[in-house]
PDB file of N, CA and C in Angstrom:
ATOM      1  N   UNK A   1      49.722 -91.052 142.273  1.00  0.00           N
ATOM      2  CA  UNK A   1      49.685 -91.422 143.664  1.00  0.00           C
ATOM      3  C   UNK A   1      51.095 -91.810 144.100  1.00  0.00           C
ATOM      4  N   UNK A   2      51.459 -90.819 145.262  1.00  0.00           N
ATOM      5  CA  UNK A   2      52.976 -92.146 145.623  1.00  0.00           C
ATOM      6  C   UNK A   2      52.261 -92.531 146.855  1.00  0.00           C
ATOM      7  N   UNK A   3      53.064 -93.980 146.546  1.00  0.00           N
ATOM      8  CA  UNK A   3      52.746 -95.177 147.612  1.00  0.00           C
ATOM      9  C   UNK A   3      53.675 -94.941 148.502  1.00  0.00           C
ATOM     10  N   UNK A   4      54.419 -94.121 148.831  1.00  0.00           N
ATOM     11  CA  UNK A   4      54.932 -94.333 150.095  1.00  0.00           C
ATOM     12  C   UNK A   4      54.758 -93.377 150.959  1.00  0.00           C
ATOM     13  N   UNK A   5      53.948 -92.817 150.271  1.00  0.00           N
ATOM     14  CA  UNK A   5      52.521 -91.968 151.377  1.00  0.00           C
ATOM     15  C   UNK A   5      51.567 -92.979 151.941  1.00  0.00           C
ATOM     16  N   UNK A   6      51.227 -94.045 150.910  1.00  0.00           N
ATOM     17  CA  UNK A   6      50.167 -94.945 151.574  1.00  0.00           C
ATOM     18  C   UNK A   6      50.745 -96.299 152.610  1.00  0.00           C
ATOM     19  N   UNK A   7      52.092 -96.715 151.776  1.00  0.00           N
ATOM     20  CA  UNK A   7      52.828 -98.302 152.524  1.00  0.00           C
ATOM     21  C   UNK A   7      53.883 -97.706 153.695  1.00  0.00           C
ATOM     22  N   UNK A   8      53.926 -96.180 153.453  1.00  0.00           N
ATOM     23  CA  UNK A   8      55.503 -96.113 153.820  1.00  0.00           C
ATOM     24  C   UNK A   8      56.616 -96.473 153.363  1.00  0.00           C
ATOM     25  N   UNK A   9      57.827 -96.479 153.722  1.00  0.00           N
ATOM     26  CA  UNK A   9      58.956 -96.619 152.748  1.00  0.00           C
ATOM     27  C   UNK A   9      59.202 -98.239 152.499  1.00  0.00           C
ATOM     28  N   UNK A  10      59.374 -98.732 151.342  1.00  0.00           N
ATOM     29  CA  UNK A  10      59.649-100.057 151.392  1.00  0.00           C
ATOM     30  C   UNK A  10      61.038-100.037 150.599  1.00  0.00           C
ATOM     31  N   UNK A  11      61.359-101.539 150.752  1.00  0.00           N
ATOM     32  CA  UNK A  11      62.580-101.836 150.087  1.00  0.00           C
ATOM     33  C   UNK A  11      62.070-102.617 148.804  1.00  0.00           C
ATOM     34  N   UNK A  12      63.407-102.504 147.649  1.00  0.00           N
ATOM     35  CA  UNK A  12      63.610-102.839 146.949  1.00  0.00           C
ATOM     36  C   UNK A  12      64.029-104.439 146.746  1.00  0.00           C
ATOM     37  N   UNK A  13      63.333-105.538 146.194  1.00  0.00           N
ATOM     38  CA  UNK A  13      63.740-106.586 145.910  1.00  0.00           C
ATOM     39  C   UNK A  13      63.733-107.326 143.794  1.00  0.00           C
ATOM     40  N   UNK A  14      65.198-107.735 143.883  1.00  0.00           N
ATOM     41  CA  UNK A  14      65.129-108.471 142.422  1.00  0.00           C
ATOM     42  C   UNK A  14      63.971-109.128 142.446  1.00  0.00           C
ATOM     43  N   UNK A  15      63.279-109.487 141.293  1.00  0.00           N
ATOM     44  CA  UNK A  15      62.873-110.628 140.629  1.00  0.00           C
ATOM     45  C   UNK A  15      63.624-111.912 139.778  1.00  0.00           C
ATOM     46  N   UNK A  16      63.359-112.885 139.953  1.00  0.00           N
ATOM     47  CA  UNK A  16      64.113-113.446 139.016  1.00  0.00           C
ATOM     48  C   UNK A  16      64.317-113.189 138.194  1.00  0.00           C
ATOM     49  N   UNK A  17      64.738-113.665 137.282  1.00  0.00           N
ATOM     50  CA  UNK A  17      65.074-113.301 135.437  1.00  0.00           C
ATOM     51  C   UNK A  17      64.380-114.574 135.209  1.00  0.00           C
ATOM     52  N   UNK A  18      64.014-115.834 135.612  1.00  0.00           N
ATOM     53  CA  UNK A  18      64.121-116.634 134.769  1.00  0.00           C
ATOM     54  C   UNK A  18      62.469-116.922 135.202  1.00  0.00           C
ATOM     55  N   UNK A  19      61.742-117.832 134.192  1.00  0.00           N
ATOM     56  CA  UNK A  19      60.339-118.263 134.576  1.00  0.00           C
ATOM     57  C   UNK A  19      60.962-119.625 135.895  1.00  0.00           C
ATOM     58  N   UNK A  20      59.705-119.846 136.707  1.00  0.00           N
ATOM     59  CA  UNK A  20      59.690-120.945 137.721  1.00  0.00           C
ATOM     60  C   UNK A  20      59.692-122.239 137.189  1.00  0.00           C
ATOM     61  N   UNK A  21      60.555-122.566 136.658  1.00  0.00           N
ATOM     62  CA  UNK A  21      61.006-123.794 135.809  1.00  0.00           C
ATOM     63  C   UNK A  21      61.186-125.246 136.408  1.00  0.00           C
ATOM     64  N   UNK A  22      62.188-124.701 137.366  1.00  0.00           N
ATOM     65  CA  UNK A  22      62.949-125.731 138.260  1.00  0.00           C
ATOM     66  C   UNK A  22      62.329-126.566 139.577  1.00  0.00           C
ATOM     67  N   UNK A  23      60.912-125.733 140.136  1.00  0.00           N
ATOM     68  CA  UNK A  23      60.131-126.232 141.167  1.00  0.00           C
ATOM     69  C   UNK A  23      58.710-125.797 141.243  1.00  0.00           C
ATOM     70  N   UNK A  24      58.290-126.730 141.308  1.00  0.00           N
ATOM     71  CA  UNK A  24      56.550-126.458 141.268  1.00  0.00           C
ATOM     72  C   UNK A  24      55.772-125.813 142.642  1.00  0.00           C
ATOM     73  N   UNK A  25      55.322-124.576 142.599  1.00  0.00           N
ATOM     74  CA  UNK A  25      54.694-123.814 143.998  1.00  0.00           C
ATOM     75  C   UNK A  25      53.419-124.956 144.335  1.00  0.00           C
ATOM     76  N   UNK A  26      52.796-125.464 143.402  1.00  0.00           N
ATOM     77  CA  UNK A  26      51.552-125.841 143.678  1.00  0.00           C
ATOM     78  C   UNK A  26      51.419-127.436 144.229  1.00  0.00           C
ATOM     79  N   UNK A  27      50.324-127.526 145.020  1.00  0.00           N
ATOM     80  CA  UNK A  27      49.859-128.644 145.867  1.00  0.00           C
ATOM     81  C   UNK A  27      49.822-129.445 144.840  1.00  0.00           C
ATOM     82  N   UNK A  28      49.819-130.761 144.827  1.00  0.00           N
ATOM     83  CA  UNK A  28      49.562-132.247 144.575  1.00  0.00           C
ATOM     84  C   UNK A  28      48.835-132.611 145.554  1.00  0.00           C
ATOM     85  N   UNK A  29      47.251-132.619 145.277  1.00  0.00           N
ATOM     86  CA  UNK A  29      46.895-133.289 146.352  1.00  0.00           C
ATOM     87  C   UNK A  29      46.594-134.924 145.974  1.00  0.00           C
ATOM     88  N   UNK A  30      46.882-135.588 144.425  1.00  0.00           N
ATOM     89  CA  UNK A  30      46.523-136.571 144.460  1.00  0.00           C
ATOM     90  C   UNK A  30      47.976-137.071 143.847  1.00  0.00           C
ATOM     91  N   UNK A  31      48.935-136.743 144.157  1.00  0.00           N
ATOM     92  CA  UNK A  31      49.895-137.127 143.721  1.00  0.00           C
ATOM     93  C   UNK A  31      50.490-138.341 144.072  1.00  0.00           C
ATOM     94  N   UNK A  32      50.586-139.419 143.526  1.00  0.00           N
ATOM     95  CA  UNK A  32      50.745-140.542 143.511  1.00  0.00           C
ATOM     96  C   UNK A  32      49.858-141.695 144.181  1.00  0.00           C
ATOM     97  N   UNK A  33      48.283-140.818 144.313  1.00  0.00           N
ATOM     98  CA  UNK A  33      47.706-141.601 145.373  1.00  0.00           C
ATOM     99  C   UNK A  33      46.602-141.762 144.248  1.00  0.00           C
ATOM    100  N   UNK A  34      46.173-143.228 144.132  1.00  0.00           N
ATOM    101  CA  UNK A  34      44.637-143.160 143.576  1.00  0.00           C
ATOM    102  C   UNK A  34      43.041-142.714 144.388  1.00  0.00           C
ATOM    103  N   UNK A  35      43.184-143.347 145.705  1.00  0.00           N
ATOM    104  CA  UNK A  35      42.116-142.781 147.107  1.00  0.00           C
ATOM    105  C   UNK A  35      42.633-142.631 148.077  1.00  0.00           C
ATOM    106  N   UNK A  36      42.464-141.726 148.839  1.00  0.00           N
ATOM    107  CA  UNK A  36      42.770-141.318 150.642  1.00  0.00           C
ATOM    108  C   UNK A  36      42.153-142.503 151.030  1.00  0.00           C
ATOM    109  N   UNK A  37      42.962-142.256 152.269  1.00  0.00           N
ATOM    110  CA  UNK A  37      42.683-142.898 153.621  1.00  0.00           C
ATOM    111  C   UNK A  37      41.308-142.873 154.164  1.00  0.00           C
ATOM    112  N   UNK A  38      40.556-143.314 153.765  1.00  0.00           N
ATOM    113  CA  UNK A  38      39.025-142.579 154.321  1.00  0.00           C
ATOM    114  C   UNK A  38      38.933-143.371 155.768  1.00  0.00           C
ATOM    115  N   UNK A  39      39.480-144.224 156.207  1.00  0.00           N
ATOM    116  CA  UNK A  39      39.351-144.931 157.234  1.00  0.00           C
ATOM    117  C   UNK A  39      39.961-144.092 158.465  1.00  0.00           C
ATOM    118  N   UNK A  40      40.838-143.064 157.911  1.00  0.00           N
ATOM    119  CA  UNK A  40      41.189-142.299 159.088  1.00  0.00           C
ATOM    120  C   UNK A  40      40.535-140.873 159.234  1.00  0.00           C
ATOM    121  N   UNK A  41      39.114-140.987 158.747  1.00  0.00           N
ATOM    122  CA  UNK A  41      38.205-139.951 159.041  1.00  0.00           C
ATOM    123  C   UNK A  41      36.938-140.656 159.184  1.00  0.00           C
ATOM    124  N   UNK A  42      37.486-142.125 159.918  1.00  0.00           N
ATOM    125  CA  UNK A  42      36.206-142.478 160.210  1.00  0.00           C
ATOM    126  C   UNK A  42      34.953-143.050 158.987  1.00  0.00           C
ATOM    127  N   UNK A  43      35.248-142.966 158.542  1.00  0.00           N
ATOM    128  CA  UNK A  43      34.441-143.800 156.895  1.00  0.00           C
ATOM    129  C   UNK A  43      34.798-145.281 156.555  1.00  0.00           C
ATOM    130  N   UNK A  44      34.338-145.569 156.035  1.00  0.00           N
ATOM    131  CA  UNK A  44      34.452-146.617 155.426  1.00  0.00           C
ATOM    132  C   UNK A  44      34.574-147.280 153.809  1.00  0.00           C
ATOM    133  N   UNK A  45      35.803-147.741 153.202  1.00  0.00           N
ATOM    134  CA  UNK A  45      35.778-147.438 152.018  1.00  0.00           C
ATOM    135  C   UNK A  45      34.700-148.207 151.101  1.00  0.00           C
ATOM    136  N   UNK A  46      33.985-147.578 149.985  1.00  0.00           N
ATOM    137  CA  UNK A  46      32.991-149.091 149.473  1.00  0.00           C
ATOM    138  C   UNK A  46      33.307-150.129 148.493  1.00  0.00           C
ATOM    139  N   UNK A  47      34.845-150.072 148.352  1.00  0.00           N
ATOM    140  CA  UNK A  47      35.377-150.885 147.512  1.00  0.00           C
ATOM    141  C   UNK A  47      34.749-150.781 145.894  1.00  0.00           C
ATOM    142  N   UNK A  48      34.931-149.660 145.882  1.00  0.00           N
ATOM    143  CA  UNK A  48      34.146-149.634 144.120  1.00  0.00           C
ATOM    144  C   UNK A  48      34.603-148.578 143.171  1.00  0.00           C
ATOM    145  N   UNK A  49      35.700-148.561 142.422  1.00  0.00           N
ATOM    146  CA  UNK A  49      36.461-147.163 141.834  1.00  0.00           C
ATOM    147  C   UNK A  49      36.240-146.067 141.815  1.00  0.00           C
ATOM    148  N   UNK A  50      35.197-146.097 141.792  1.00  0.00           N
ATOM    149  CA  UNK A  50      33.988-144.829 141.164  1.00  0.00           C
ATOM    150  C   UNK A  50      33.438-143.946 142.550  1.00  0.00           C
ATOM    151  N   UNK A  51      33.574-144.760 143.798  1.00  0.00           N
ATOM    152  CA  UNK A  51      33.363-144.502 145.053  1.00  0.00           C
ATOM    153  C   UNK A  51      34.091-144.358 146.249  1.00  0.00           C
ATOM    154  N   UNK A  52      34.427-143.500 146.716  1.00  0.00           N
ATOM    155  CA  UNK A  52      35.580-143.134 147.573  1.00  0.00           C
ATOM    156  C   UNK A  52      35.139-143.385 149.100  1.00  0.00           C
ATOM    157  N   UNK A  53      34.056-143.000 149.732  1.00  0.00           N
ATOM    158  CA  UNK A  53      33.761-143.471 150.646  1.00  0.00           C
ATOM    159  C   UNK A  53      32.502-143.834 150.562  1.00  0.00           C
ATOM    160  N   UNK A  54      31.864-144.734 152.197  1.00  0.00           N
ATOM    161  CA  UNK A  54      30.522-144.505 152.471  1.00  0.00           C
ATOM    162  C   UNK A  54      30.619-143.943 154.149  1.00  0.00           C
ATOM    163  N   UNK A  55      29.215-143.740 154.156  1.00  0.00           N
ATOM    164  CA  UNK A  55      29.020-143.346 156.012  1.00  0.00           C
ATOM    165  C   UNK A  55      27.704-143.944 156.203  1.00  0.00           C
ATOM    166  N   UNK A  56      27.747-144.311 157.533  1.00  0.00           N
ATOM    167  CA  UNK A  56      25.744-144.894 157.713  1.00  0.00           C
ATOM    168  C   UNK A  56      25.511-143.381 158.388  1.00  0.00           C
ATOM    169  N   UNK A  57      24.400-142.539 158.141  1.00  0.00           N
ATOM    170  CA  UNK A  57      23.657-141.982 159.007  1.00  0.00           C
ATOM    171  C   UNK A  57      23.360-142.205 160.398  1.00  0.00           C
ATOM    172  N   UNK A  58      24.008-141.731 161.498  1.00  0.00           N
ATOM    173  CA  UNK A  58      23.185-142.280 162.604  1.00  0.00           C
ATOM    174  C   UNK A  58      21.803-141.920 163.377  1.00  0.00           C
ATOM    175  N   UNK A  59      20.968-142.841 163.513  1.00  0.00           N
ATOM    176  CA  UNK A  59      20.150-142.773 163.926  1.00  0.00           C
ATOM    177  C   UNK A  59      18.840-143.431 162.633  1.00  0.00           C
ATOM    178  N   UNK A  60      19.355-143.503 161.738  1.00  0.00           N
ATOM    179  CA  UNK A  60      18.575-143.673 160.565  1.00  0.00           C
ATOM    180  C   UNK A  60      19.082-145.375 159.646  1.00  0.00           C
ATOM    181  N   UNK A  61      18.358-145.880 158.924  1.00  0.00           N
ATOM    182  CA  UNK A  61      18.555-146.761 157.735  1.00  0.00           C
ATOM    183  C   UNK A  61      19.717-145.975 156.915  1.00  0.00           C
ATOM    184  N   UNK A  62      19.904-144.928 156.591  1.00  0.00           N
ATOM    185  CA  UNK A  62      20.513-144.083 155.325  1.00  0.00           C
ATOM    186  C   UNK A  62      22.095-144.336 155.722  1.00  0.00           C
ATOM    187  N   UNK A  63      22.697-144.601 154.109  1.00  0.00           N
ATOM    188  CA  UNK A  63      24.236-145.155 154.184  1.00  0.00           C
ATOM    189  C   UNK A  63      23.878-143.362 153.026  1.00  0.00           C
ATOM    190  N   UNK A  64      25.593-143.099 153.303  1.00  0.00           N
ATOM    191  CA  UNK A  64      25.851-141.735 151.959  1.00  0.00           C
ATOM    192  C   UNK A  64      27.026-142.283 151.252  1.00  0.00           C
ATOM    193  N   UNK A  65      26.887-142.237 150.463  1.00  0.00           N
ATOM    194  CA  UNK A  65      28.061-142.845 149.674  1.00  0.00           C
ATOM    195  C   UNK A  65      28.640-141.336 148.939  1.00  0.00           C
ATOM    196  N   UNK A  66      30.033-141.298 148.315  1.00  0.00           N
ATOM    197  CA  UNK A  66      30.230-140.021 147.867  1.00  0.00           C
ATOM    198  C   UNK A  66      31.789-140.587 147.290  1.00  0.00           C
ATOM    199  N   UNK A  67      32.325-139.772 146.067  1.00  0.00           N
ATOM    200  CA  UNK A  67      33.559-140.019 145.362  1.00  0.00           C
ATOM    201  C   UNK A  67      33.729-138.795 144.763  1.00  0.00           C
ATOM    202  N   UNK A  68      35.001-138.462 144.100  1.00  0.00           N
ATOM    203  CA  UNK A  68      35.389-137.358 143.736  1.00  0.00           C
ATOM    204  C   UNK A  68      36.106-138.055 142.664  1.00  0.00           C
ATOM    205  N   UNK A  69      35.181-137.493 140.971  1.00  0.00           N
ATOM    206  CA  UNK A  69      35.814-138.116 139.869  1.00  0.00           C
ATOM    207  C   UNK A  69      36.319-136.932 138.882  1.00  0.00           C
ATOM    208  N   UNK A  70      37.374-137.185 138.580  1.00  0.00           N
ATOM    209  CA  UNK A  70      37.838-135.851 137.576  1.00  0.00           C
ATOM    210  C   UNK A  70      38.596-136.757 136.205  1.00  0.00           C
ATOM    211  N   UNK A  71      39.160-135.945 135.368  1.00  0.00           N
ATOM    212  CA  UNK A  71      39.767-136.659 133.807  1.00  0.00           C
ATOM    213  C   UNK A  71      41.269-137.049 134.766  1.00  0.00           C
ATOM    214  N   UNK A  72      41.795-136.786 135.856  1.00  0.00           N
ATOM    215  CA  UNK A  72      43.460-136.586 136.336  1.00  0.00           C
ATOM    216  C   UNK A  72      43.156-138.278 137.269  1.00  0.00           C
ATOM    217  N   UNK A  73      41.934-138.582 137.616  1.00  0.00           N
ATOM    218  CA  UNK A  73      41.864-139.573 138.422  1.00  0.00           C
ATOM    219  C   UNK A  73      40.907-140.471 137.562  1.00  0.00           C
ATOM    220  N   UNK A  74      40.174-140.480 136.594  1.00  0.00           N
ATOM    221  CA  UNK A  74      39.855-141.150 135.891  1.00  0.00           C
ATOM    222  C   UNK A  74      39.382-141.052 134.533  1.00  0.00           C
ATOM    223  N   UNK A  75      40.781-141.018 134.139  1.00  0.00           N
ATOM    224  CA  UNK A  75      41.549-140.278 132.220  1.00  0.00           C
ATOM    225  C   UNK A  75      40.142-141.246 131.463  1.00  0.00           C
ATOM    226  N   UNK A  76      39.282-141.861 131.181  1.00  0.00           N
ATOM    227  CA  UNK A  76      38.659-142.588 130.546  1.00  0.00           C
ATOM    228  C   UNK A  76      37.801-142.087 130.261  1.00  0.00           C
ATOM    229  N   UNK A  77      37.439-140.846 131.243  1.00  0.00           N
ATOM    230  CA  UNK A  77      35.778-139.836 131.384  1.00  0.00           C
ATOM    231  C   UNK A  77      36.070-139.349 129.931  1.00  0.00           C
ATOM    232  N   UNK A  78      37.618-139.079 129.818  1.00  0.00           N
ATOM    233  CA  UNK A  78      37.868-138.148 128.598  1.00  0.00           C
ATOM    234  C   UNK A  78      37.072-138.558 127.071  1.00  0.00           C
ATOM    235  N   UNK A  79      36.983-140.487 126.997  1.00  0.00           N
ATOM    236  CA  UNK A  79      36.851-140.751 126.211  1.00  0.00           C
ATOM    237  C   UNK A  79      34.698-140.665 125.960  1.00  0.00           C
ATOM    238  N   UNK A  80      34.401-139.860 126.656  1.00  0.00           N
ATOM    239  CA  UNK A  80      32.968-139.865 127.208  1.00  0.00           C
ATOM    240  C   UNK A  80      32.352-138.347 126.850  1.00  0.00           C
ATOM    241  N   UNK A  81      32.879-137.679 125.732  1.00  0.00           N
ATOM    242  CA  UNK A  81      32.272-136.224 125.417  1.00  0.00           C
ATOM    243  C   UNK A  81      31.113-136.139 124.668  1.00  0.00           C
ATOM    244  N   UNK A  82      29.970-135.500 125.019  1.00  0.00           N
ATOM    245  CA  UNK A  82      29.014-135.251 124.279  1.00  0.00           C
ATOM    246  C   UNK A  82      29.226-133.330 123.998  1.00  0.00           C
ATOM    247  N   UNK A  83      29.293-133.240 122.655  1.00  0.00           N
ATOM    248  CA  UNK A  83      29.562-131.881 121.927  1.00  0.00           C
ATOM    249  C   UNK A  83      30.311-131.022 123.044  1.00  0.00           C
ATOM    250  N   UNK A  84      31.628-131.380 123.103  1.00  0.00           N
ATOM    251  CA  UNK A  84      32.793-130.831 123.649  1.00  0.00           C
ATOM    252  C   UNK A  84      32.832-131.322 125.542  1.00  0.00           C
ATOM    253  N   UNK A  85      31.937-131.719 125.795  1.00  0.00           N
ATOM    254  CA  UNK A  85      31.484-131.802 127.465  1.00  0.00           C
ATOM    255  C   UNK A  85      30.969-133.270 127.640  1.00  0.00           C
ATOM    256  N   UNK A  86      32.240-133.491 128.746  1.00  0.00           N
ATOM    257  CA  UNK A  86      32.457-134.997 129.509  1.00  0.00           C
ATOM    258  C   UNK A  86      31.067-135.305 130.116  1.00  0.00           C
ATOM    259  N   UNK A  87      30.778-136.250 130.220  1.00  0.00           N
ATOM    260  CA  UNK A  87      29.743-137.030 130.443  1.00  0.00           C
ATOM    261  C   UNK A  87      29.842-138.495 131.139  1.00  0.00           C
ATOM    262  N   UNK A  88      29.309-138.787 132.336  1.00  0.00           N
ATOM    263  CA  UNK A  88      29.537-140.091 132.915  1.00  0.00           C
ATOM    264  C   UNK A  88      28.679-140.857 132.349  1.00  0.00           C
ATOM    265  N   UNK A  89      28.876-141.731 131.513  1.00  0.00           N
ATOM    266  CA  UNK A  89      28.472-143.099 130.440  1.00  0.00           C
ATOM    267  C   UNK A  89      26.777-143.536 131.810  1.00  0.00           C
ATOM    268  N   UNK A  90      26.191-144.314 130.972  1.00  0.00           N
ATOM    269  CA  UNK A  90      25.044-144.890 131.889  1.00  0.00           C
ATOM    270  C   UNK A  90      25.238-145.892 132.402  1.00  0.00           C
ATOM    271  N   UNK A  91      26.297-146.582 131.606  1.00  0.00           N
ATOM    272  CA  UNK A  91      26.527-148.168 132.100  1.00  0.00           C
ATOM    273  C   UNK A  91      27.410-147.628 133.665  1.00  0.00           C
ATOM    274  N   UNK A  92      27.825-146.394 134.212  1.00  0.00           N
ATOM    275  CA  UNK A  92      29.096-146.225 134.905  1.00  0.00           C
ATOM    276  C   UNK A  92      27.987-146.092 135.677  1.00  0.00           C
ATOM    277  N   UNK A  93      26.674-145.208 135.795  1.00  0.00           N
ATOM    278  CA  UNK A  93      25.713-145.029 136.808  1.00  0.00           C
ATOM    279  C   UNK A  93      25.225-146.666 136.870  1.00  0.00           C
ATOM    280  N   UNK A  94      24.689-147.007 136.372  1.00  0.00           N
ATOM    281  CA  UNK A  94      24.300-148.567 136.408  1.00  0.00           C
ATOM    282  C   UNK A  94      24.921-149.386 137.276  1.00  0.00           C
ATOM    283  N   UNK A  95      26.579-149.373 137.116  1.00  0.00           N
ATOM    284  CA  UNK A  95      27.297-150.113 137.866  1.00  0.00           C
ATOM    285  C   UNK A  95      27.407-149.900 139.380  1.00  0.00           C
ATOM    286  N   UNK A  96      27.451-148.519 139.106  1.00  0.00           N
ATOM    287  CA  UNK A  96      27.520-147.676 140.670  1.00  0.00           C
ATOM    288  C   UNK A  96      25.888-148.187 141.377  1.00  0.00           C
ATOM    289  N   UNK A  97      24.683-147.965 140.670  1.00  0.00           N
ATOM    290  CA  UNK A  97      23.462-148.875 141.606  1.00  0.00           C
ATOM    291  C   UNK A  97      23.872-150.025 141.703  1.00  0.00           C
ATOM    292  N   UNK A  98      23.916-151.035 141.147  1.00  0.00           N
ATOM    293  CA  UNK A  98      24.134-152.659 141.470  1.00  0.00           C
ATOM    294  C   UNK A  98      25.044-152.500 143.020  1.00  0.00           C
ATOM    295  N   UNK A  99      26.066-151.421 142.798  1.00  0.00           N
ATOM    296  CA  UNK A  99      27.164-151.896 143.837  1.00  0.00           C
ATOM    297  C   UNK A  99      26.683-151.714 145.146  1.00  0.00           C
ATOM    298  N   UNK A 100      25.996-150.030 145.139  1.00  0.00           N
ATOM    299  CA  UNK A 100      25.488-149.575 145.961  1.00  0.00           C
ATOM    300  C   UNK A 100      24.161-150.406 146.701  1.00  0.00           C
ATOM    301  N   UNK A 101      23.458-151.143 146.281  1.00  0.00           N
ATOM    302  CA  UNK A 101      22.426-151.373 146.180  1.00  0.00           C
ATOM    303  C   UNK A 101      22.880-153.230 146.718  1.00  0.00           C
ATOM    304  N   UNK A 102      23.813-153.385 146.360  1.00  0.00           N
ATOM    305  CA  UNK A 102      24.204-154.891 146.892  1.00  0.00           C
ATOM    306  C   UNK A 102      24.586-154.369 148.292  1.00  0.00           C
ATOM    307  N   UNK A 103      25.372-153.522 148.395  1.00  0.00           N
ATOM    308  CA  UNK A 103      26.241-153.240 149.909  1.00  0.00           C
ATOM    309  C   UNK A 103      25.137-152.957 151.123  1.00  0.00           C
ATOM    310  N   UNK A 104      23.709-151.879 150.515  1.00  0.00           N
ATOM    311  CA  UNK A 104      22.531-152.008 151.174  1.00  0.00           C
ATOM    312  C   UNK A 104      21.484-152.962 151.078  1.00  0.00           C
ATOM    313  N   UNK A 105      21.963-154.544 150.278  1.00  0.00           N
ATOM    314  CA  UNK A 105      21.165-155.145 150.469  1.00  0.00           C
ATOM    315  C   UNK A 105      19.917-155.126 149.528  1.00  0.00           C
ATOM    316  N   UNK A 106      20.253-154.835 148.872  1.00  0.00           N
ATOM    317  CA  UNK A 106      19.139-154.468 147.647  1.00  0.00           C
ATOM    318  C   UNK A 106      20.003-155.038 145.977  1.00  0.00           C
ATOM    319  N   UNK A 107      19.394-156.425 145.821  1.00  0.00           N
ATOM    320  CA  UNK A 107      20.786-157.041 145.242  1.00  0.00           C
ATOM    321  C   UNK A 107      20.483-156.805 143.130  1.00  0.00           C
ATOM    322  N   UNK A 108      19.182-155.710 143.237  1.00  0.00           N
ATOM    323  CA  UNK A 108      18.370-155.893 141.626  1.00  0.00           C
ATOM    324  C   UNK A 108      18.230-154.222 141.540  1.00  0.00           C
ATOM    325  N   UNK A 109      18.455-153.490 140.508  1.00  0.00           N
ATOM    326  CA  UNK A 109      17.335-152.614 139.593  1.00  0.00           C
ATOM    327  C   UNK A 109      16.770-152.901 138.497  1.00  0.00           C
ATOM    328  N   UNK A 110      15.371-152.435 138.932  1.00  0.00           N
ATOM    329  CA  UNK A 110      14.406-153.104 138.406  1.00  0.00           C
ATOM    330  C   UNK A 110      13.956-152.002 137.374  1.00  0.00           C
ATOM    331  N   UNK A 111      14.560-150.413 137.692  1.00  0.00           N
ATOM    332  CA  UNK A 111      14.525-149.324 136.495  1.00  0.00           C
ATOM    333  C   UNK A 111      15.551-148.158 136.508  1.00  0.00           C
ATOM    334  N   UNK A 112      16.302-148.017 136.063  1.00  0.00           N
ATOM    335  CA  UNK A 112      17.229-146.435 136.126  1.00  0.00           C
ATOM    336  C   UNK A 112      16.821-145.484 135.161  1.00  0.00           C
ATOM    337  N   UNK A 113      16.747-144.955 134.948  1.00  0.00           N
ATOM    338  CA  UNK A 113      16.310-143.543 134.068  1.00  0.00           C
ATOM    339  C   UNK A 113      17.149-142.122 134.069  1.00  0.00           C
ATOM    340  N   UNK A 114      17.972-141.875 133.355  1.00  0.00           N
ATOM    341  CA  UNK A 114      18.748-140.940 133.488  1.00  0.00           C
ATOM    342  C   UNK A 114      17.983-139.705 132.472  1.00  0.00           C
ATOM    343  N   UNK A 115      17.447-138.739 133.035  1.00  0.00           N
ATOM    344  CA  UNK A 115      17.048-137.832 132.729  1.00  0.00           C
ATOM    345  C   UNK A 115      17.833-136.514 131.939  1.00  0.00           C
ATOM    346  N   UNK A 116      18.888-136.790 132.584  1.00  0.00           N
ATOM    347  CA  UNK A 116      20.104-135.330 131.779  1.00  0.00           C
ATOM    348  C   UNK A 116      21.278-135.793 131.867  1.00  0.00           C
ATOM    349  N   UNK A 117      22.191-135.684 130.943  1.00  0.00           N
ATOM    350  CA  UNK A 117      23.646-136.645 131.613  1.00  0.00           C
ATOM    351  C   UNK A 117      24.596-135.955 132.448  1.00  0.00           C
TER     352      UNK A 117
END
């Protein structure tokens, strides 16, 4: 096939010689930050590591709570593998009800049951 039947004529450009050593192409989106700003999208933060924001539902009782946990924002998961694959501990869900569950006013669990980890 010639391609400059298909692109038309193009020009010729070097490549480097060397690998991309000297500057990184890629985003940092958590770079030097432990949590965003959630207050400037309107949220509210729930003060709890593990939890990045909450929102109340309007019109309803219902709060959503929601966090974004990885090994780069919380290196400890690492120490949490069941046969090669990270796993969030029960005591970490546990903690997360009490917190959740105080902030809605609900200050006891009375059962948790984790079915699959």
């Amino acid at each position: 096939m010639h391609w400059d039947a298909v692109f038309g004529p193009r020009r010729q450009v070097d490549l480097p010689t060397y690998a991309f050593q000297r500057q990184r192409y890629w985003m940092d989106f958590l770079a030097g930050q432990d949590t965003a700003d959630v207050a400037a999208a309107g949220l509210s933060a729930p003060g709890h590591p593990l939890l990045g924001a909450a929102v109340d539902r309007p019109g309803t009782d219902e709060v959503v709570f929601t966090g974004l946990w990885s090994l780069r924002t919380h290196d400890w998961l690492a120490d949490h593998t069941v046969f090669g694959a990270v796993v969030v501990p029960a005591t970490a869900h546990l903690d997360l009800a009490l917190s959740v569950g105080d902030r809605v006013g609900c200050a006891t669990v009375e059962e948790l049951s984790l079915e699959v980890p």
